[in-house]
Protein backbone atom coordinates (compact mmCIF):
# COMPACT_ATOMS: atom_id res chain seq x y z
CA UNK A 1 4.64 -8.84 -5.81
CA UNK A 2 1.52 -8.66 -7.87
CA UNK A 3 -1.03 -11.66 -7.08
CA UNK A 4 -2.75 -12.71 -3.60
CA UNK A 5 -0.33 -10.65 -1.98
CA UNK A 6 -2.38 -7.80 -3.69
CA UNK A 7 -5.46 -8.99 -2.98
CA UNK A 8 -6.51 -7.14 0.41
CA UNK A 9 -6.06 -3.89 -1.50
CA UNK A 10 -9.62 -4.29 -2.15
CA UNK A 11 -10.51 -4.32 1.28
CA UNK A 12 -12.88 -1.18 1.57
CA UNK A 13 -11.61 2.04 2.30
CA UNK A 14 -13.30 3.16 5.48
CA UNK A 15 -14.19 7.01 4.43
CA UNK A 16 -15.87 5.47 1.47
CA UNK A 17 -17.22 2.44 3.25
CA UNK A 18 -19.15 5.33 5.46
CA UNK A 19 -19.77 7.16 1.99
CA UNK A 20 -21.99 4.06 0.71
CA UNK A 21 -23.56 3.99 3.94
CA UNK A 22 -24.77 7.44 3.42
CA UNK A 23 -25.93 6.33 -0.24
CA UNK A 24 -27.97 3.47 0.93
CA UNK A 25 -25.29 0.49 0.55
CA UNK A 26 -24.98 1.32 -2.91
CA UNK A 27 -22.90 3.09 -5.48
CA UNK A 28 -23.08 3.76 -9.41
CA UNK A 29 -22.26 1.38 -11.64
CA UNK A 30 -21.92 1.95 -14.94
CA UNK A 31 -22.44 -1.07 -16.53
CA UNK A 32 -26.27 -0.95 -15.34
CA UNK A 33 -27.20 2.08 -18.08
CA UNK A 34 -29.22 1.35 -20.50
CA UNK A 35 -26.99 2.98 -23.53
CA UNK A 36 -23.50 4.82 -23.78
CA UNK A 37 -26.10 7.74 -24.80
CA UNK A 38 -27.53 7.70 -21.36
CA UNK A 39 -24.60 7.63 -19.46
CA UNK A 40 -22.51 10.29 -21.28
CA UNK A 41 -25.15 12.90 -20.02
CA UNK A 42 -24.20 11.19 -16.46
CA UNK A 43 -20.52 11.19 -16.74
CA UNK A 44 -20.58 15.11 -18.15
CA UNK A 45 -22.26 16.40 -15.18
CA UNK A 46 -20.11 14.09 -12.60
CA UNK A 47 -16.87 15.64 -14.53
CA UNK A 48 -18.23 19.28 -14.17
CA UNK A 49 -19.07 18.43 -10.38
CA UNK A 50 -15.45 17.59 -10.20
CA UNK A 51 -13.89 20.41 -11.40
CA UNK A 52 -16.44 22.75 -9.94
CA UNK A 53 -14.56 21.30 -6.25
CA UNK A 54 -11.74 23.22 -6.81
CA UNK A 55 -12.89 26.52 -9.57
CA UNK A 56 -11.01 27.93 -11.91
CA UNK A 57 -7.37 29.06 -10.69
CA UNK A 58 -5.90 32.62 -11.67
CA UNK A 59 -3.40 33.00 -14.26
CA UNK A 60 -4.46 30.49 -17.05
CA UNK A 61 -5.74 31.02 -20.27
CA UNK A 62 -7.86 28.58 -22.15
CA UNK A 63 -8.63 28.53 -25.97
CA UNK A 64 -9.62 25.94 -28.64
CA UNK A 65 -8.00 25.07 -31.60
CA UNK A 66 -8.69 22.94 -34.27
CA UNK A 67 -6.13 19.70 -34.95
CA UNK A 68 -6.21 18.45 -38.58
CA UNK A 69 -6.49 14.50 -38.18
CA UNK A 70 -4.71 11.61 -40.76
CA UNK A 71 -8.63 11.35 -42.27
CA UNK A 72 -8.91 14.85 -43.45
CA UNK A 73 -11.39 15.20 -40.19
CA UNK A 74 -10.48 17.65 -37.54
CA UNK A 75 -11.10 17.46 -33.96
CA UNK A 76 -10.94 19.98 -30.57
CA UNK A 77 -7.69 20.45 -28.69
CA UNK A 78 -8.53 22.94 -25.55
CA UNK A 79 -4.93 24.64 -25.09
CA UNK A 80 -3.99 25.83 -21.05
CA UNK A 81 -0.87 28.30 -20.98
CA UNK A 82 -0.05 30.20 -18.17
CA UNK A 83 -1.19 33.99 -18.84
CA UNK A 84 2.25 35.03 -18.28
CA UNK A 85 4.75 32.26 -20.08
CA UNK A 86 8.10 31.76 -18.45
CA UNK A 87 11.32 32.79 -20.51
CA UNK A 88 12.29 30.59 -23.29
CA UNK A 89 9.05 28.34 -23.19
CA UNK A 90 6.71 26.09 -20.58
CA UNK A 91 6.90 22.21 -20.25
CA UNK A 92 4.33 20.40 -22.29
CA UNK A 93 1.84 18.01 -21.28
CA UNK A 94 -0.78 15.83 -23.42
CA UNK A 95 -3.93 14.77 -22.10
CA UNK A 96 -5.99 12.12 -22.79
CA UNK A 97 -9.71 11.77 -20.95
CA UNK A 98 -10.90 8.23 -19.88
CA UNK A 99 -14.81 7.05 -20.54
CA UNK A 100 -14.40 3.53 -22.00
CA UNK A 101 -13.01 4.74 -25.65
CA UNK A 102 -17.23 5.88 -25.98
CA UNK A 103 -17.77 8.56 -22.97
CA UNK A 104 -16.37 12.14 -21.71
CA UNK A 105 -14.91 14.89 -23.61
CA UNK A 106 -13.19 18.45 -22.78
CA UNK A 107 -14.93 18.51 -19.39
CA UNK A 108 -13.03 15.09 -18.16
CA UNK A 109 -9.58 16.67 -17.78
CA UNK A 110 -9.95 20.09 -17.27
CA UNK A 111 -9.20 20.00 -13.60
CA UNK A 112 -6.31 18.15 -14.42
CA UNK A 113 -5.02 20.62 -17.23
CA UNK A 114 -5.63 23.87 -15.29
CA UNK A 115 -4.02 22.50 -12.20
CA UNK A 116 -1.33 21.88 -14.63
CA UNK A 117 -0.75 24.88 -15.92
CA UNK A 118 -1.80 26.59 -12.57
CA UNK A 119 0.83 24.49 -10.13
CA UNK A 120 3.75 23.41 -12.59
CA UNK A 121 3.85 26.20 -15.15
CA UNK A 122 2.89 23.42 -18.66
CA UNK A 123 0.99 24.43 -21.24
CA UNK A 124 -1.83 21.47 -21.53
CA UNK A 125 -3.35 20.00 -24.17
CA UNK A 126 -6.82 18.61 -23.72
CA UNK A 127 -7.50 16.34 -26.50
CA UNK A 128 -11.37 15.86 -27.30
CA UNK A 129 -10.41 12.42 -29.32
CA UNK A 130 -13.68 11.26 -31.61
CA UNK A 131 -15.66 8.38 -29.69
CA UNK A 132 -17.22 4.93 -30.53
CA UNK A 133 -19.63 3.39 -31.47
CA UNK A 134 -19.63 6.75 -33.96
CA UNK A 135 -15.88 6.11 -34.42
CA UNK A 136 -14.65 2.53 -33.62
CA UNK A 137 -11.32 1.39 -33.15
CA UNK A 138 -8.27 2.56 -34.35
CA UNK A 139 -9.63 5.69 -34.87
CA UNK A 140 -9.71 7.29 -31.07
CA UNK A 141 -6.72 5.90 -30.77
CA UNK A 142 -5.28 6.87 -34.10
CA UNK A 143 -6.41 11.10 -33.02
CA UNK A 144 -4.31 10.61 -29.61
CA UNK A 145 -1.33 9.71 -31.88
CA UNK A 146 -1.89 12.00 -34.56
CA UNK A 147 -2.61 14.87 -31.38
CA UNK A 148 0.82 14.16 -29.90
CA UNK A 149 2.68 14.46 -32.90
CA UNK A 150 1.33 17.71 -34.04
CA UNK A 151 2.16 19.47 -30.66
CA UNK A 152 5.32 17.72 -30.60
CA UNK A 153 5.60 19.81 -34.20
CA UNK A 154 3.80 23.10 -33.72
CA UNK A 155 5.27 23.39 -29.33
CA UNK A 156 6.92 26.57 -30.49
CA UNK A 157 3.77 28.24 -31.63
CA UNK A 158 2.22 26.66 -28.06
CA UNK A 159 4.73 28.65 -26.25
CA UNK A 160 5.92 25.69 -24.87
CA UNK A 161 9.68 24.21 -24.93
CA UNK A 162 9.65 20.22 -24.73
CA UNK A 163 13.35 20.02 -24.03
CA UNK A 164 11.69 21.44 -20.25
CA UNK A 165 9.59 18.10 -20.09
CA UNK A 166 7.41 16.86 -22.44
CA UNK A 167 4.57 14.54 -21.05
CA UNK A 168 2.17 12.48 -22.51
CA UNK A 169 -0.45 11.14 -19.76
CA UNK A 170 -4.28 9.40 -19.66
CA UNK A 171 -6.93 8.51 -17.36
CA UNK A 172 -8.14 4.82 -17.37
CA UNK A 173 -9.22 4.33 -21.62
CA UNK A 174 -7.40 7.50 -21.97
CA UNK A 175 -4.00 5.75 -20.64
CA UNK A 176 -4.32 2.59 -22.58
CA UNK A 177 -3.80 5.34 -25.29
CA UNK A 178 -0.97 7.44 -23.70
CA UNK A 179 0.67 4.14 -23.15
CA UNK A 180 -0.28 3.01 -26.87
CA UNK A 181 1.52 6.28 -27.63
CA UNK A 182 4.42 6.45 -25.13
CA UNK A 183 5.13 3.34 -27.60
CA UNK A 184 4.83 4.71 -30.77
CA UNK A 185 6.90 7.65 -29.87
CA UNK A 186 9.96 5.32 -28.76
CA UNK A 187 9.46 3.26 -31.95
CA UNK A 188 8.92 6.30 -34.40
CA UNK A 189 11.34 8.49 -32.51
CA UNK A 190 9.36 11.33 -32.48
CA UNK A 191 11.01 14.91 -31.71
CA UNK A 192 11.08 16.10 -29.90
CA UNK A 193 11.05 13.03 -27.48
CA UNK A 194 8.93 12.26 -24.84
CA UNK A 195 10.09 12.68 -21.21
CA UNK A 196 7.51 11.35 -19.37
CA UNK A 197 4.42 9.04 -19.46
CA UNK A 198 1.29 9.68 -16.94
CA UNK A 199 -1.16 6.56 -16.85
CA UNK A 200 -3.45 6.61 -14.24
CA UNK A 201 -5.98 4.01 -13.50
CA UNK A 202 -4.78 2.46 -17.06
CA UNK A 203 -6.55 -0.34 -19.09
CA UNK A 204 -3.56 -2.28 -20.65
CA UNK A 205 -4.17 -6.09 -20.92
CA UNK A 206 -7.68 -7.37 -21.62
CA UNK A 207 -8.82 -10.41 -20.26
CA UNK A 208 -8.64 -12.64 -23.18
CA UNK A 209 -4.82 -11.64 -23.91
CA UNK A 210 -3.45 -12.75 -20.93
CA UNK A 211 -0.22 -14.41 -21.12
CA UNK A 212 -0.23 -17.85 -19.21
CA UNK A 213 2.78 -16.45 -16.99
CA UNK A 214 0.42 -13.76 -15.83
CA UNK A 215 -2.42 -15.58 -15.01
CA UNK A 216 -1.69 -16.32 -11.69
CA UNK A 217 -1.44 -12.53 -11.05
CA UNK A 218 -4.42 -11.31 -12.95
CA UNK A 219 -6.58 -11.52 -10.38
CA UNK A 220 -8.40 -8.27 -10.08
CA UNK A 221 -10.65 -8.41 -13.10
CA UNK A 222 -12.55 -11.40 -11.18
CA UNK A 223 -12.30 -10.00 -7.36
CA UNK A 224 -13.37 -6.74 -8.60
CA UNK A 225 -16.03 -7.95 -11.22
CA UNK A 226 -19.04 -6.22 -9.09
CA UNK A 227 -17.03 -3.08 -7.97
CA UNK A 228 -18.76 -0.33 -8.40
CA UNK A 229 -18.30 2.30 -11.32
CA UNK A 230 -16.62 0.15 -13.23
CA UNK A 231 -17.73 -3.52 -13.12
CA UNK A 232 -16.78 -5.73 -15.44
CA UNK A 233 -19.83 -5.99 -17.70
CA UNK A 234 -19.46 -1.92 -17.66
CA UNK A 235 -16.33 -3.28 -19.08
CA UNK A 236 -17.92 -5.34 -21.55
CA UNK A 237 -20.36 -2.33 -22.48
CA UNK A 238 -17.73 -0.16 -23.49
CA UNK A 239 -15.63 -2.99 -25.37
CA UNK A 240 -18.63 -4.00 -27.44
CA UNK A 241 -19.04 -0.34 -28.64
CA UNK A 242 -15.15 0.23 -29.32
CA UNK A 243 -14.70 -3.08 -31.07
CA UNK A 244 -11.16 -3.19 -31.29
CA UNK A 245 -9.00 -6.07 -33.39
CA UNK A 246 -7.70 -7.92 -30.09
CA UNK A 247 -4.28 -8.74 -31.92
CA UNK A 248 -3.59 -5.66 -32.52
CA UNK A 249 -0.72 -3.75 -29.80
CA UNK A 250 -2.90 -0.44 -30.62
CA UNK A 251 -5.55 -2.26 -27.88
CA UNK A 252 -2.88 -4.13 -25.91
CA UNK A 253 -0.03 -2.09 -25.10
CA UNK A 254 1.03 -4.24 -22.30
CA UNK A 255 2.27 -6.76 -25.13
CA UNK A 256 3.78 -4.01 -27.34
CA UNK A 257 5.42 -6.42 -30.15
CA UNK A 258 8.98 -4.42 -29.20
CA UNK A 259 9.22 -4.43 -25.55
CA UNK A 260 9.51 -1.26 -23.16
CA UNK A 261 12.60 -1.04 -22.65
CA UNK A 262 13.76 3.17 -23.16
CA UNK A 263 10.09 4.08 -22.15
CA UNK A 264 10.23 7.30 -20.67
CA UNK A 265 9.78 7.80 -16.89
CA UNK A 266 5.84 6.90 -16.16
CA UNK A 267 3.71 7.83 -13.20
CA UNK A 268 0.88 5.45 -12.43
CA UNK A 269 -1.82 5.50 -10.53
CA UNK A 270 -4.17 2.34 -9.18
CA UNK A 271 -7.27 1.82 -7.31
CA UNK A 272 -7.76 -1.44 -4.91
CA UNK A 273 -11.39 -2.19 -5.94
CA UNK A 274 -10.09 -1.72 -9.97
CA UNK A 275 -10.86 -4.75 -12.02
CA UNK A 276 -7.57 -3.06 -14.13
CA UNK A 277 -5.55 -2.42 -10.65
CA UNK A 278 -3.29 -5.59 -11.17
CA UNK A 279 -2.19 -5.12 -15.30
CA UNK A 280 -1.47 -1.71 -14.05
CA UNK A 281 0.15 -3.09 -11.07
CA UNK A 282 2.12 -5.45 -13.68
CA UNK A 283 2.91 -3.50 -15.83
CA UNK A 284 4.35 -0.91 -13.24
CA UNK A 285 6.49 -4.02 -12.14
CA UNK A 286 7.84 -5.25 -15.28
CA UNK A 287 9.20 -1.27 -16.31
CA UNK A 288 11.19 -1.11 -12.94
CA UNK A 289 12.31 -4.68 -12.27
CA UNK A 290 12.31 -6.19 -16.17
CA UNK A 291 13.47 -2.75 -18.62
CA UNK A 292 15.03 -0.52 -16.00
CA UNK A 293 12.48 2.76 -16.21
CA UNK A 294 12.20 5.29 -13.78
CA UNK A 295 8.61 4.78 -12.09
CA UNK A 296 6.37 6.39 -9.68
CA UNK A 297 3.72 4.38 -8.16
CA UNK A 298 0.68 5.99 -6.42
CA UNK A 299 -1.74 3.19 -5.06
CA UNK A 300 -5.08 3.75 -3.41
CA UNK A 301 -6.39 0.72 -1.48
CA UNK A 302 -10.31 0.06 -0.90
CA UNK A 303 -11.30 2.51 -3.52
CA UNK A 304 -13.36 1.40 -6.87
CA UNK A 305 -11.79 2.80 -10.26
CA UNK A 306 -12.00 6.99 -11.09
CA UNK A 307 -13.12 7.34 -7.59
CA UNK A 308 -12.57 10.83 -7.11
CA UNK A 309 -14.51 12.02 -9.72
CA UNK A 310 -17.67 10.38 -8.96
CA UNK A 311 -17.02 11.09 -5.29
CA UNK A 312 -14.64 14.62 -4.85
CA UNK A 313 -16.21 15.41 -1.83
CA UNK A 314 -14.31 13.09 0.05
CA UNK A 315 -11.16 13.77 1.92
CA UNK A 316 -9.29 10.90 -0.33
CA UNK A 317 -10.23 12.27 -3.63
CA UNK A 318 -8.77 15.48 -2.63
CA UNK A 319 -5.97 14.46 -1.76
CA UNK A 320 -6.05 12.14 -5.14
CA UNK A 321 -5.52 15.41 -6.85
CA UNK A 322 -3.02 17.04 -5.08
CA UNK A 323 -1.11 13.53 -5.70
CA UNK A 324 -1.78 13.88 -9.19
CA UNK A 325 -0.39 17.14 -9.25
CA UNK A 326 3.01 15.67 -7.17
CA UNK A 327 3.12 13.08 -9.54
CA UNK A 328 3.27 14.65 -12.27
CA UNK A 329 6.23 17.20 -10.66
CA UNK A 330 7.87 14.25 -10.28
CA UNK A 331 7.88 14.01 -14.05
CA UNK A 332 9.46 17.18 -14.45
CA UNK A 333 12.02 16.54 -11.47
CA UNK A 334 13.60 13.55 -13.99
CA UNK A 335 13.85 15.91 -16.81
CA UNK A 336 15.72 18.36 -14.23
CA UNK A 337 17.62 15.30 -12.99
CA UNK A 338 19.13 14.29 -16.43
């Protein structure tokens, strides 16, 4: 049950309780930059940190392509196949980095991607969606949908056979839009279909859209408020600069105007110290008990949101990406399952 039975999950993990010892007491927050402008030069070199953990695994190509957009514009898709394809075509997976709908880039999931491609054979999209305040809402958004549906039209040319699992999957703004999409593909029944939706660390249901019946559970935006890395006037930062229409399901899947019922199979995972850990914990809920989908729940108690890739040197954020990997296997194992 979501509520004050959830509410020691923020109890500090000890490894990173000794962690912030180490760091004087105190850890990033992003909310205390000065200017999105500022802290996307921090975020690129934490992400490349991150990555740099694990290197660059054998057998995986990498190239860019360019994805015409509904606006004439075109943006980046970085494209990981393995160097030698299985028979008859590779699972797909779309990615979608987090940073607030205003931070990040290619560099944000490319761990992710190659482990991937490495570990499960996909082929990966990396989708390097335009940002706000440049581009303000719906038009990040808008490229993550208009991304899926032209690799869920040109998979043949990516080497890549859906009908083997075709995934969909974001990290904190990033799933807000895999969910947004996960949506969209139900509703517009895209082919081919979707077989799987990845949302880890996902923002779904802003404060001010709360439901009354929820309120009592949604109590992780103010326990968390001062957690560090994302805090909730980090929170505030990156809404200000996104400006999205707060009636609008495009910003608040959770209250997608048709239900989720037929959603595909979704992984999630949720940090204790998350101001978004309990609408992700909610939402998790309300797919398994309420519309009867498949879920996968990965929960990681004491530790602030994105954790592991401000911090990868700890034991838990390594094993954060092996889980990652696993959960998205799991994925795959429904498809196999069918």
């Amino acid at each position: 049950m979501v509520g004050q039975d959830t509410l020691h999950l923020a109890d500090v993990n000890p490894e990173y309780e000794q962690l912030l010892q180490a760091m004087g007491g105190k850890a990033p927050d992003l909310g205390a930059f000065p200017d999105v402008y500022t802290l996307r030069t921090f975020i690129v070199e934490a992400k490349k940190n991150m990555t740099a953990t694990i290197g660059k695994p054998e057998g995986v190509k990498e190239e860019d392509i360019q994805v015409p957009m509904r606006d004439g514009a075109e943006i980046t898709v970085r494209v990981y196949s393995p160097e030698k394809p299985p028979s008859g075509g590779s699972p797909l997976i779309v990615m979608f980095h987090g940073g607030g709908f205003v931070l990040g880039g290619l560099e944000n999931e490319e761990l992710n991607c190659r482990l991937f491609c490495e570990r499960l054979g996909f082929v990966a999209l990396n989708v390097d969606y335009r940002l706000a305040p440049e581009h303000v809402f719906p038009t990040p958004v808008n490229d993550c949908w208009d991304a899926l549906k032209w690799a869920a039209a040109h998979a043949s040319e990516l080497n890549a056979d859906p009908s083997k699992g075709f995934v969909v999957g974001g990290i904190s703004a990033g799933g807000n839009m895999a969910a947004v999409c996960g949506h969209l593909a139900r509703d517009e029944k895209l082919s081919p279909p979707l077989t799987g939706l990845f949302l880890s660390i996902p923002a779904l249901l802003p404060k001010e859209a709360v439901p009354e019946k929820y309120k009592s559970k949604y109590l992780s935006l103010e326990q968390n408020k001062n957690a560090a890395i994302l805090s909730e006037r980090a929170i505030d930062l990156f809404t200000s600069n996104y400006k999205p229409d707060p009636a609008s399901p495009l910003w608040v899947p959770f209250l997608w105007p048709t239900g989720h019922a037929h959603l595909p199979p979704t992984f999630f995972q949720i940090c204790g110290q998350d101001p978004f850990r309990d609408e992700g914990l909610l939402f998790e809920e309300i797919l398994r008990e309420e519309c009867g989908v498949k879920t996968k729940l990965d929960v990681y108690p004491g530790l602030p949101h994105s954790f592991w890739s401000l911090f990868p040197s700890m034991e838990v954020s390594r094993r954060c990406v092996e889980d990652t990997v696993r959960g998205v296997g799991w994925l795959l194992e429904q498809v196999k399952g069918r």
